[in-house]
Protein backbone atom coordinates (compact mmCIF):
# COMPACT_ATOMS: atom_id res chain seq x y z
CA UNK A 1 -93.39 31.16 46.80
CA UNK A 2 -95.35 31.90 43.56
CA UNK A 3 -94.27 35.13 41.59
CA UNK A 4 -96.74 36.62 38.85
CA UNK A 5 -94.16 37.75 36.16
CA UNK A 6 -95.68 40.38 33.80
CA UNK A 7 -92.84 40.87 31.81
CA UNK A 8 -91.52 39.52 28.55
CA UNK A 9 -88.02 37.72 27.94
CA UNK A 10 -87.37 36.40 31.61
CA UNK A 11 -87.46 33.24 34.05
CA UNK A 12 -87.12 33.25 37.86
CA UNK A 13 -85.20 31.11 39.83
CA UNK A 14 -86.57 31.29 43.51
CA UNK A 15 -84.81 29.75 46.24
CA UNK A 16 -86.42 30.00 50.04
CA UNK A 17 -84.30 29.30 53.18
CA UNK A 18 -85.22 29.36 56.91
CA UNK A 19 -83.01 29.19 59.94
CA UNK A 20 -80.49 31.05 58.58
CA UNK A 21 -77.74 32.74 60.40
CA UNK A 22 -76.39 36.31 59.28
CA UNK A 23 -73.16 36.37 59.93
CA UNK A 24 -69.56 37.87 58.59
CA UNK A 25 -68.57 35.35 55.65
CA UNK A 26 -66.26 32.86 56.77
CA UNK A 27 -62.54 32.27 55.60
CA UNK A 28 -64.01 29.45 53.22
CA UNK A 29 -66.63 31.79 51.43
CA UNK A 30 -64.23 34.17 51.06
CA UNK A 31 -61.87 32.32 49.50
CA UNK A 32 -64.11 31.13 47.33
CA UNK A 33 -65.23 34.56 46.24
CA UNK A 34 -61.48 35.67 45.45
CA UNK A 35 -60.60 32.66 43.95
CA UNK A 36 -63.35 33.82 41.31
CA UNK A 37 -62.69 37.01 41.31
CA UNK A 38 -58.91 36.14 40.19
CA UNK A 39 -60.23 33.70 37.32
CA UNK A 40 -62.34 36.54 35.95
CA UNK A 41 -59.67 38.87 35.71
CA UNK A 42 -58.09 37.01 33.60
CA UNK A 43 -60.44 35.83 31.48
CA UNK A 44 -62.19 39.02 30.83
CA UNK A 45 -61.28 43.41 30.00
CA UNK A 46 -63.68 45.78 30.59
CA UNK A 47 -64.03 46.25 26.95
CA UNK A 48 -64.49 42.12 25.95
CA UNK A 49 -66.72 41.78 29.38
CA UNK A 50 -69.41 42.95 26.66
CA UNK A 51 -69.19 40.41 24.35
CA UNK A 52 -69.92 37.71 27.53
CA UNK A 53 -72.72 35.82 26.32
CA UNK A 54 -74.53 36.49 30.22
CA UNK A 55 -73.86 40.11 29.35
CA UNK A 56 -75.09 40.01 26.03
CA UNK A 57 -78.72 38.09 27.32
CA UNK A 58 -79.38 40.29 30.13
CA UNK A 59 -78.94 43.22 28.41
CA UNK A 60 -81.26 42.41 25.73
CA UNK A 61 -83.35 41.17 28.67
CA UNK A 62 -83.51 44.77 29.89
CA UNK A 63 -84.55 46.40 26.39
CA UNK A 64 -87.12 44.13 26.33
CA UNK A 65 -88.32 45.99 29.31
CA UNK A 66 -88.21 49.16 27.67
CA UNK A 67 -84.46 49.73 30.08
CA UNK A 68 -80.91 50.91 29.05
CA UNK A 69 -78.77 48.56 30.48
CA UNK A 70 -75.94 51.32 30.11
CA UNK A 71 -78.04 54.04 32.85
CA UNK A 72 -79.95 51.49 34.58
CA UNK A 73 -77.13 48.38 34.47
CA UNK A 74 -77.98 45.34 35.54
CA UNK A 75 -77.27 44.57 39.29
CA UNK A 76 -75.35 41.32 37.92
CA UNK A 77 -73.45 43.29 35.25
CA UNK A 78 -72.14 45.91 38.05
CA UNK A 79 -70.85 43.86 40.26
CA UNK A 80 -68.51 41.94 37.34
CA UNK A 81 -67.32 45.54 36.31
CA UNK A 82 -66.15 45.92 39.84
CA UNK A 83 -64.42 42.29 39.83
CA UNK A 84 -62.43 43.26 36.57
CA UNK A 85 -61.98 46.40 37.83
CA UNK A 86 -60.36 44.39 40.81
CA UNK A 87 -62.39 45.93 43.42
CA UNK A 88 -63.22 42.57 44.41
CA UNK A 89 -67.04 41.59 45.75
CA UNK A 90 -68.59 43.57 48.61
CA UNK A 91 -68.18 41.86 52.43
CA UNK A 92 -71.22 42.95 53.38
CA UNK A 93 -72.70 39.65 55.32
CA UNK A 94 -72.28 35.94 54.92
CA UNK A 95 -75.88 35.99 52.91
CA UNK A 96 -75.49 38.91 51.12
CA UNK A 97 -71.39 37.98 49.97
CA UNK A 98 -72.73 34.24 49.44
CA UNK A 99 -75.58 35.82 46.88
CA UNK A 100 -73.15 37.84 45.37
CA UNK A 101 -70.65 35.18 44.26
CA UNK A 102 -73.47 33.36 42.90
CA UNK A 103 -74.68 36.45 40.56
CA UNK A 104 -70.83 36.74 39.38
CA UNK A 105 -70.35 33.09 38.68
CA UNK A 106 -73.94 33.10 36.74
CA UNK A 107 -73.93 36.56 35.36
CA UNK A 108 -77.11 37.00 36.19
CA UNK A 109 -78.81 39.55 38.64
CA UNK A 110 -79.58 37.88 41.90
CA UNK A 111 -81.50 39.66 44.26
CA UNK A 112 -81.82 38.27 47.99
CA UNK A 113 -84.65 39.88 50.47
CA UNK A 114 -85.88 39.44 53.92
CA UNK A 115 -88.46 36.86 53.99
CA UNK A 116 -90.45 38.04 57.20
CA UNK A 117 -90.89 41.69 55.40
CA UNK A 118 -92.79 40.05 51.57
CA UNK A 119 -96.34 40.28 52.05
CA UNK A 120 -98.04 38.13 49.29
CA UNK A 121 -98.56 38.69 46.37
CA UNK A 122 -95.53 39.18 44.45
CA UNK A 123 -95.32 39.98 40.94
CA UNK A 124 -92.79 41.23 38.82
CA UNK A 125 -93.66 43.81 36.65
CA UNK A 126 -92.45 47.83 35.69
CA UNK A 127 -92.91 50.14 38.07
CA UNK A 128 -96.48 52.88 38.06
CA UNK A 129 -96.01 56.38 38.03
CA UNK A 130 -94.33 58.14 41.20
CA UNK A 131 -93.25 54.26 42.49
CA UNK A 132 -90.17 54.62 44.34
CA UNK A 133 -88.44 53.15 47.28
CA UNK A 134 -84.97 53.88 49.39
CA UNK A 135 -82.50 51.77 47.91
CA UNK A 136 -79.59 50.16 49.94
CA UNK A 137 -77.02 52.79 50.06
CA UNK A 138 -78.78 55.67 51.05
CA UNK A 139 -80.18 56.90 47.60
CA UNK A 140 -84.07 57.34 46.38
CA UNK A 141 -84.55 54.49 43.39
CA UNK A 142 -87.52 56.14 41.10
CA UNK A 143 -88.96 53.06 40.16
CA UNK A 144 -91.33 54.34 37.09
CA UNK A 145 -91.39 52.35 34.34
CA UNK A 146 -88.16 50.20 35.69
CA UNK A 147 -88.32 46.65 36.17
CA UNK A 148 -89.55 46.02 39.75
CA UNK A 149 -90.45 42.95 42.03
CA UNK A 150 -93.37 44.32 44.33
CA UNK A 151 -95.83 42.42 46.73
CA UNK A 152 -98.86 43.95 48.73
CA UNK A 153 -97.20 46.98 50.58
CA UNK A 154 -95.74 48.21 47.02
CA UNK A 155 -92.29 47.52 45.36
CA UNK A 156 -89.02 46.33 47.22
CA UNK A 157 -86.85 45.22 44.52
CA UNK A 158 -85.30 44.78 41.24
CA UNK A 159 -82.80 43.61 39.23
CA UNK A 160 -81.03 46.81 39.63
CA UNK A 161 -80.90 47.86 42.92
CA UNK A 162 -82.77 46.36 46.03
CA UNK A 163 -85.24 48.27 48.64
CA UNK A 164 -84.17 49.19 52.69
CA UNK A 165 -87.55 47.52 53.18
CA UNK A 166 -86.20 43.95 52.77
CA UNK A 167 -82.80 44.20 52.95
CA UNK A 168 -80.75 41.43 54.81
CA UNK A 169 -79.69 42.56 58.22
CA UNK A 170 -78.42 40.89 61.81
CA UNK A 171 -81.34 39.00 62.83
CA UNK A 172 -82.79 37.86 59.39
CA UNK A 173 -83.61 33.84 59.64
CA UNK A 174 -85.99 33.66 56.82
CA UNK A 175 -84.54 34.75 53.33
CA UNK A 176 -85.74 34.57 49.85
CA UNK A 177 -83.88 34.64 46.52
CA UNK A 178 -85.03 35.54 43.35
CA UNK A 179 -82.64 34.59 40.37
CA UNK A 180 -83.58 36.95 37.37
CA UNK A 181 -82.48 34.60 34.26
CA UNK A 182 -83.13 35.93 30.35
CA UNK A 183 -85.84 33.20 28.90
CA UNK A 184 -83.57 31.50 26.77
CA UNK A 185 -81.76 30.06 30.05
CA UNK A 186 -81.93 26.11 29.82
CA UNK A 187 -83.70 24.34 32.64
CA UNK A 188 -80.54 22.66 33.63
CA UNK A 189 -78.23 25.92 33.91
CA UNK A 190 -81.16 28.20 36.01
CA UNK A 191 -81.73 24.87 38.31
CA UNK A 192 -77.98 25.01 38.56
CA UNK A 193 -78.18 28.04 40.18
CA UNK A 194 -80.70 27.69 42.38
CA UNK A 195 -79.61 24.72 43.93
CA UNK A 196 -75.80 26.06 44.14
CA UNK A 197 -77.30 29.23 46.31
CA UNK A 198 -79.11 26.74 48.50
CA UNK A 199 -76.62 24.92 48.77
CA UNK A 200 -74.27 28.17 49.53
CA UNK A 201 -76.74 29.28 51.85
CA UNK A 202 -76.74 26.02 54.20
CA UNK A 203 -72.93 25.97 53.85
CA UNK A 204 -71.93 28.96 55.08
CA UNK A 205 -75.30 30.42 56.54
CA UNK A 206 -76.67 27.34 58.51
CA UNK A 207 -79.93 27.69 56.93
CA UNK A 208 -82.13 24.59 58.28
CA UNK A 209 -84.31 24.34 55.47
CA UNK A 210 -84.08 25.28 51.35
CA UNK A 211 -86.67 24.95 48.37
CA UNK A 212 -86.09 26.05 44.86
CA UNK A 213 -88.37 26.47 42.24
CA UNK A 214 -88.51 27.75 38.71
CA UNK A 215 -91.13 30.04 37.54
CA UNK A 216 -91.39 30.84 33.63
């Protein structure tokens, strides 16, 4: 899949899986996620998290948008306060958990949609005026002038928080994942990534078929 990107200061990663199975995460995925979870306790506070160099990128990735990072934090960001916080990552689905670890380990906001649901094209650009969707969790996103990914029935996700619309649910065989990296990402470290969550996602979600492909 081809994304139009209309904003400065980022690269996608974009991985595309069929024939996957959403199921609970296995005892090997979850281990895998606390075994992270553990190492980044101890290598990060709350207060030196900032000073991460993943932190430190995304952020100024998000002013570049126009976006504080500190009332609009990064998806990636959030979920690495609630590791250090030792909250641990979400168990949410074998797809969604598997997406997760991969944001944590990169520090980089992952987002990861319901293929079936994207009607082409996709762009990524900052949301128009009165834009808004119903995020997962229940809560109204208002979407103006925040970073949004949006194909032809209107936005359904973002870096911060992703849309009901395309959310990953029981039944979901086709999924897509977009890997929002800062522009100064080398080659080698946002290919990394993509081919770890394909990898991730025929491990421990059966999928049949992955492609990855990076769009600057």
């Amino acid at each position: 899949m081809n994304i139009e990107i209309q904003l400065p200061g980022v690269r996608l990663a974009v991985v595309e899986a069929e024939g996957v199975a959403v199921t609970p995460s296995d005892p090997q995925l979850v281990h895998e996620m606390e075994t992270l979870c553990a190492r980044l306790r101890q290598q990060f506070t709350l207060e030196s998290l900032t000073g991460a160099e993943s932190i430190i990128f995304v952020r100024a990735m998000f002013r570049r948008w126009g976006v504080d990072s500190s009332k609009y934090r990064p998806s990636s960001e959030a979920l690495l306060r609630r590791v250090i916080q030792g909250k641990g990552l979400y168990h949410v689905s074998n797809v969604v958990d598997l997406t997760n670890l991969g944001s944590v380990e990169a520090g980089w906001p992952y987002g990861v949609y319901n293929r079936s649901q994207i009607s082409l094209p996709v762009t990524l650009r900052l949301g128009g005026p009165g834009e808004r969707y119903e995020g997962i969790g229940r809560r109204v996103w208002h979407l103006t002038d925040r970073p949004v990914l949006a194909d032809a029935n209107g936005p359904f996700g973002s870096p911060i928080s992703d849309s009901t619309r395309t959310q990953i649910s029981d039944g979901v065989t086709e999924v897509l994942t977009v890997i929002y990296a800062p522009a100064s990402s080398s080659d080698a470290a946002v290919e990394q990534a993509a081919k770890r969550q394909a990898a991730r996602l025929s491990a421990f979600a059966g999928a049949s078929q992955t492609r990855t492909s990076l769009i600057d």
